[in-house]
C-alpha atoms as a PDB file:
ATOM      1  CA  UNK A   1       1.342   4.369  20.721  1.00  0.00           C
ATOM      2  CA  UNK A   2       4.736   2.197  20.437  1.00  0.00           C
ATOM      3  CA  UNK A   3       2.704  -0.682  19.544  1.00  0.00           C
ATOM      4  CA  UNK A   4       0.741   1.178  16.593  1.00  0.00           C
ATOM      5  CA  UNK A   5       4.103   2.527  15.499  1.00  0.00           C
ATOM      6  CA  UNK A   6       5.457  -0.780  15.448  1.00  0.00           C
ATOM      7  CA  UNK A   7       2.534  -2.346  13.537  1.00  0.00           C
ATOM      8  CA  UNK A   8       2.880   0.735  10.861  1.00  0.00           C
ATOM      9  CA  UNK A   9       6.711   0.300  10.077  1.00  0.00           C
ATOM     10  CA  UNK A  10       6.556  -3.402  10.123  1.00  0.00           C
ATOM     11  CA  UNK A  11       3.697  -3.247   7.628  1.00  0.00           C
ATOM     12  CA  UNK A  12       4.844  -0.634   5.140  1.00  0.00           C
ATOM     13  CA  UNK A  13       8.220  -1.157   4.896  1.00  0.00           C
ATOM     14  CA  UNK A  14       7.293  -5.697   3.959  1.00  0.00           C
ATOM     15  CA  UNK A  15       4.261  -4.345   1.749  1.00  0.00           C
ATOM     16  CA  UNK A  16       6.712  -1.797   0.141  1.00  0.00           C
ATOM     17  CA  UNK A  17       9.207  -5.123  -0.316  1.00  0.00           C
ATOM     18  CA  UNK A  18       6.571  -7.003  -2.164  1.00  0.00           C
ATOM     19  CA  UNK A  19       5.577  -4.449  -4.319  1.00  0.00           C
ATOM     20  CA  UNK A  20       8.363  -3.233  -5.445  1.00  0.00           C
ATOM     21  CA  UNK A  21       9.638  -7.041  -6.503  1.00  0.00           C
ATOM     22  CA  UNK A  22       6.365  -7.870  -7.882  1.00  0.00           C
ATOM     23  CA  UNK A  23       4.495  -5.202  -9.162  1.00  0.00           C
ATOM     24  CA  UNK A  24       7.060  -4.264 -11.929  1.00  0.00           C
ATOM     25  CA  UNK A  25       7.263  -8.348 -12.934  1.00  0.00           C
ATOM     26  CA  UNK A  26       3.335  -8.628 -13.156  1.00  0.00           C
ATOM     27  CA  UNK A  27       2.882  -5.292 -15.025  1.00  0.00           C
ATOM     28  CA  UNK A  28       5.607  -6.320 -17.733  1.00  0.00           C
ATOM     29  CA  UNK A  29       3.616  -9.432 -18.202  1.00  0.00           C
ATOM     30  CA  UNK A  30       0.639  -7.807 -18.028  1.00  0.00           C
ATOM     31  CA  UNK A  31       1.235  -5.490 -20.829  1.00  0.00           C
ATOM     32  CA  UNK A  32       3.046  -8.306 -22.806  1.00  0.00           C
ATOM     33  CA  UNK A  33      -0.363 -10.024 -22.887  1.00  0.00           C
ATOM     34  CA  UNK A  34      -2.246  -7.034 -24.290  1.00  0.00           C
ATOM     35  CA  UNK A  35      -1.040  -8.402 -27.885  1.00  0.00           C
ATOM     36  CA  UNK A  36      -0.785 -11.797 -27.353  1.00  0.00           C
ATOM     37  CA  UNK A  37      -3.752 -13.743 -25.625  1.00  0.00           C
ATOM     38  CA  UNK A  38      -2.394 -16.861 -25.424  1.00  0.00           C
ATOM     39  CA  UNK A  39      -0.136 -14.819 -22.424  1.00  0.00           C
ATOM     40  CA  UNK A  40      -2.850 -13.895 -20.273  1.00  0.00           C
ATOM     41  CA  UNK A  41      -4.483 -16.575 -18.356  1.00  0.00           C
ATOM     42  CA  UNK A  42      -0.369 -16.640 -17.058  1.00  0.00           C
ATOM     43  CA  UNK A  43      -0.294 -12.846 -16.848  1.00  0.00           C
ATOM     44  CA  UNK A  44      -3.315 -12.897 -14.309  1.00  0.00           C
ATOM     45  CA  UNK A  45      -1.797 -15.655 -12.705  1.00  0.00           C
ATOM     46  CA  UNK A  46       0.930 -13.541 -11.786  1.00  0.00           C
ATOM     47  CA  UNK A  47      -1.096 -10.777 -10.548  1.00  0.00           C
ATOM     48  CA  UNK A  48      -3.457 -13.139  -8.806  1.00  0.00           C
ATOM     49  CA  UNK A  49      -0.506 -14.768  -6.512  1.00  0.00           C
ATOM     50  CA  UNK A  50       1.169 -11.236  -6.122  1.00  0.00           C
ATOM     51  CA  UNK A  51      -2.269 -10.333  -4.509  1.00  0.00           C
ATOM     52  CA  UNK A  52      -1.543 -13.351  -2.334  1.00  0.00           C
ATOM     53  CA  UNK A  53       1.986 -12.287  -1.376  1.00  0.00           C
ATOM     54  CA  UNK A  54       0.443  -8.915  -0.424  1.00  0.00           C
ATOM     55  CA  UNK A  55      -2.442 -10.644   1.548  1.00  0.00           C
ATOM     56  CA  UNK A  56       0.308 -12.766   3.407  1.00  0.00           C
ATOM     57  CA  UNK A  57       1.944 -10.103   4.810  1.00  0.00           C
ATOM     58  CA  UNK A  58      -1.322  -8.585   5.822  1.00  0.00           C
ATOM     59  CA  UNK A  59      -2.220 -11.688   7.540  1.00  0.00           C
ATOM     60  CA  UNK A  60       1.154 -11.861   9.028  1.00  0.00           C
ATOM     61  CA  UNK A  61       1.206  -8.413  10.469  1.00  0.00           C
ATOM     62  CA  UNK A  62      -2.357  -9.144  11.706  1.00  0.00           C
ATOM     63  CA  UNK A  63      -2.698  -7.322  15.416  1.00  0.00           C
ATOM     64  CA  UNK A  64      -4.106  -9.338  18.031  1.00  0.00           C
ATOM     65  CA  UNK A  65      -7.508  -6.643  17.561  1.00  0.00           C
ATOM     66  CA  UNK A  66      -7.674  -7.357  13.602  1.00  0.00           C
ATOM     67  CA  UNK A  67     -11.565  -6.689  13.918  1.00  0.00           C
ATOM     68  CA  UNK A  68     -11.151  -3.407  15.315  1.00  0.00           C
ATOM     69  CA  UNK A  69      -8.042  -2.551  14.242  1.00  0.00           C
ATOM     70  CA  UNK A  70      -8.365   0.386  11.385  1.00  0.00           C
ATOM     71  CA  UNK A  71      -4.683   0.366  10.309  1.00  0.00           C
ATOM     72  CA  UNK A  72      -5.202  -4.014   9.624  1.00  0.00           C
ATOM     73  CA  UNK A  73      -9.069  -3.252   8.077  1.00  0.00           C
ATOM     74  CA  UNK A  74      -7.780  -0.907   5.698  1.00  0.00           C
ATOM     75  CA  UNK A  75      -5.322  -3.334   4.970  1.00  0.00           C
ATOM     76  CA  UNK A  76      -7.842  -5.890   4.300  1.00  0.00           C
ATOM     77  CA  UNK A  77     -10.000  -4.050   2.243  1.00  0.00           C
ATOM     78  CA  UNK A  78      -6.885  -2.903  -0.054  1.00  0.00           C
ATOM     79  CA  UNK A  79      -6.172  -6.528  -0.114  1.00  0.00           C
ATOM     80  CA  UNK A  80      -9.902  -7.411  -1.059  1.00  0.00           C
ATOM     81  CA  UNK A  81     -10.275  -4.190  -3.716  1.00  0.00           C
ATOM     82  CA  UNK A  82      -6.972  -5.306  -5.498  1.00  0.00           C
ATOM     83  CA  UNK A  83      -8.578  -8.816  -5.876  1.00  0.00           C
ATOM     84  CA  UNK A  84     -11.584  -7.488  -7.446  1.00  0.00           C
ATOM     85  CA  UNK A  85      -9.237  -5.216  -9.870  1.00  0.00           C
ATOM     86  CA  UNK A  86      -7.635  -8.744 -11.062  1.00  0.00           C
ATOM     87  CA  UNK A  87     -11.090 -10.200 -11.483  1.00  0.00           C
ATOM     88  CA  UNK A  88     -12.092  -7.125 -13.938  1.00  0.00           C
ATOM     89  CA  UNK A  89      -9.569  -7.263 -15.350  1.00  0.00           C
ATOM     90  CA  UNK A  90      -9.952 -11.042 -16.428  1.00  0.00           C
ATOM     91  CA  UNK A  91     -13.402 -10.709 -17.127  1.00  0.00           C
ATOM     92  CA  UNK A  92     -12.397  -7.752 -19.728  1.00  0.00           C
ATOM     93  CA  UNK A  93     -10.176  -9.708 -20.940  1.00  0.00           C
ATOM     94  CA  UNK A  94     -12.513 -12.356 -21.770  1.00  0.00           C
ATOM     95  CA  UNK A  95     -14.216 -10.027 -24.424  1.00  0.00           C
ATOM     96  CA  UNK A  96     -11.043  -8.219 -25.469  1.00  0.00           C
ATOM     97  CA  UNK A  97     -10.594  -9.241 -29.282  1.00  0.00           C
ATOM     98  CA  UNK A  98      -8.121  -6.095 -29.993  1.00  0.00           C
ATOM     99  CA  UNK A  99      -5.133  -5.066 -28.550  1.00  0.00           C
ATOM    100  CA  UNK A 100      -6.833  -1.634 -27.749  1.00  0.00           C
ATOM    101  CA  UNK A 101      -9.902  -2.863 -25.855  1.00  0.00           C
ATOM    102  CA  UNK A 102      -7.127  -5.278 -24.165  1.00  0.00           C
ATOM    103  CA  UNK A 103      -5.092  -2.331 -23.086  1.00  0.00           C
ATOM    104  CA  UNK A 104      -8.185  -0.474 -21.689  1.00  0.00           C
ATOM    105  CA  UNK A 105      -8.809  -3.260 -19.597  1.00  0.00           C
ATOM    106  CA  UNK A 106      -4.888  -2.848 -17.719  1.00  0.00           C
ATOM    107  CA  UNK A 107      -5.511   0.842 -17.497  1.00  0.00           C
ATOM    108  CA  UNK A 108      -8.268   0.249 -15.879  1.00  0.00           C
ATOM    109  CA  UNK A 109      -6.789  -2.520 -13.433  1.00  0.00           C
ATOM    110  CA  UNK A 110      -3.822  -0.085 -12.953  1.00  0.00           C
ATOM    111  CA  UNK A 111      -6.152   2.906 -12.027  1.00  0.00           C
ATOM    112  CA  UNK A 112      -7.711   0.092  -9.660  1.00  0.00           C
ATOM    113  CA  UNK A 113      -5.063  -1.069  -8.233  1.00  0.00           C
ATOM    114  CA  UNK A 114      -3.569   2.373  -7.561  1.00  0.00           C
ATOM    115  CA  UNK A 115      -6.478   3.551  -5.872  1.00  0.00           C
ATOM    116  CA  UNK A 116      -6.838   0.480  -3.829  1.00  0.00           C
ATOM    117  CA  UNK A 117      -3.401   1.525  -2.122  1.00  0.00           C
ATOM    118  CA  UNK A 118      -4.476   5.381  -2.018  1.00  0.00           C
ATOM    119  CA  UNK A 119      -7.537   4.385  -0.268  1.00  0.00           C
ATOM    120  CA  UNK A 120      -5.302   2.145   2.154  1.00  0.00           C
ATOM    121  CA  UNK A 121      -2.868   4.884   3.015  1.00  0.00           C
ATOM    122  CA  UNK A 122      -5.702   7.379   3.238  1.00  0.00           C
ATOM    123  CA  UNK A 123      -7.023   5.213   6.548  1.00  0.00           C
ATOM    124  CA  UNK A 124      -3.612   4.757   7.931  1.00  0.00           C
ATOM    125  CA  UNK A 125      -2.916   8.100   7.392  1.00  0.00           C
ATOM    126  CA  UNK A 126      -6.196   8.918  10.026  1.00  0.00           C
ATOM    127  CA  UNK A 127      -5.561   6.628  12.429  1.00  0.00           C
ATOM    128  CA  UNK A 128      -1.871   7.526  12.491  1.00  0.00           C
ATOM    129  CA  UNK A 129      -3.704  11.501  13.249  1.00  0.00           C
ATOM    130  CA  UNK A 130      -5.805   9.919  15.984  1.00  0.00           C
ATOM    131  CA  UNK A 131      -2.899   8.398  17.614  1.00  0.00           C
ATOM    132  CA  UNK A 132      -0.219  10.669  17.356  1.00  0.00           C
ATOM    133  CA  UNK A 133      -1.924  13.986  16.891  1.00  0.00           C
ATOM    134  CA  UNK A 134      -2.352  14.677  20.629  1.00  0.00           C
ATOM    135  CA  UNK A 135       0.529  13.492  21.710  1.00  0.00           C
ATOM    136  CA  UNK A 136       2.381  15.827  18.666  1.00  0.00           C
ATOM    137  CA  UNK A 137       0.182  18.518  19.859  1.00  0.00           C
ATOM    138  CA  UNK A 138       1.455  18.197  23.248  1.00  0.00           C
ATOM    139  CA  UNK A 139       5.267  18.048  22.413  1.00  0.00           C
ATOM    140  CA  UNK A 140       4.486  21.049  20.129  1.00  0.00           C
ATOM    141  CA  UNK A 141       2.994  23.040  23.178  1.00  0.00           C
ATOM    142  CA  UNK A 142       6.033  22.289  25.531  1.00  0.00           C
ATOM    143  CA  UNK A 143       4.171  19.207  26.788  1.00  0.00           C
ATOM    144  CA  UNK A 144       5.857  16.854  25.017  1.00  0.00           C
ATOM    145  CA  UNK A 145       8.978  14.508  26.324  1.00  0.00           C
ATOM    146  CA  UNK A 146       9.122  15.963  29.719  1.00  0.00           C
ATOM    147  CA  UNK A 147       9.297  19.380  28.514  1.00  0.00           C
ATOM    148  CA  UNK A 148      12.529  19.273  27.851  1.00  0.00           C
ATOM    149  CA  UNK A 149      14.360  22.990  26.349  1.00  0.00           C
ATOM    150  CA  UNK A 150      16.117  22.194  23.489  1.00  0.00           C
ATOM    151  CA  UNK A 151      19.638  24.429  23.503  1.00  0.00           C
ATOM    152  CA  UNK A 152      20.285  27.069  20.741  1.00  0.00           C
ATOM    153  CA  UNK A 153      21.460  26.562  17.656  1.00  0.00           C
ATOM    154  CA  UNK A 154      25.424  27.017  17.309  1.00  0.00           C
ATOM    155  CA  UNK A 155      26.813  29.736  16.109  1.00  0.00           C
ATOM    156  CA  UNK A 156      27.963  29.577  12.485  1.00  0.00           C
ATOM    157  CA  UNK A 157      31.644  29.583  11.999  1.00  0.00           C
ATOM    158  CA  UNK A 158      34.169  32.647  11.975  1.00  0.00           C
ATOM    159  CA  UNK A 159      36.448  31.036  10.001  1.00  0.00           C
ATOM    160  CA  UNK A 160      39.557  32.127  11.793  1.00  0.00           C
END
């Protein structure tokens, strides 16, 4: 259970890191290029290595049973469905001659990208259950750390 713990913190709170630097950057750019294409092949750039920066820590935080391992798969397949958001996103792109159908193409890479991570935290969210949902169960029934009482609250103050 400690190890799975570990694995979960470690991984959220670097993923959390990168996203908050770089999603912000890469959406700014993102939109900039709706109106002017000659700012999107960088634009995609950008979201194309912040893909990589969230891969890396993937990669880094990869447990010794990544094939197995549902926490590091659903990390991996967040990883892989945030790729394929960039690649739509270029390919719409590609055809986008207005600003409009160029902005339909980042709400759709946004609605992507977001569901990517919802999908992500979804699985993690299970296998956290699986783990610690019998052992919360037990503390919950009294069978938890050694079934230890916890003392009454205090009383509240007099004020005397």
């Amino acid at each position: 259970m400690g190890q799975v713990s570990v694995y979960y913190a470690q991984l959220g709170t670097q993923l959390n890191q990168v996203e908050e630097q770089g999603f912000p950057p890469v959406m700014s750019a993102l939109t900039d290029a709706v109106s002017d294409p000659s700012l999107r092949e960088s634009a995609l750039g950008a979201a194309d290595a912040l893909v990589d920066r969230i891969d890396g820590v993937v990669e880094a935080n990869r447990p010794d049973n990544a094939d197995t391992h549902p926490g590091y798969q659903a990390a991996h397949r967040m990883v892989e469905a945030r790729r394929q958001a960039v690649a739509h996103l270029r390919q719409s792109w590609q055809g986008a001659d207005s600003p409009e159908s160029a902005a339909d193409g980042i709400v759709t890479f946004s609605t992507e990208w977001m569901e990517a991570q919802q999908a992500f935290m979804l699985a993690v969210g299970g296998h956290s259950q699986q783990v610690f949902g019998p052992a919360a169960q037990r503390a919950a029934e009294g069978a938890g750390a050694g079934s230890v009482p916890i003392p009454p609250a205090a009383p509240p103050p007099t004020g005397k």
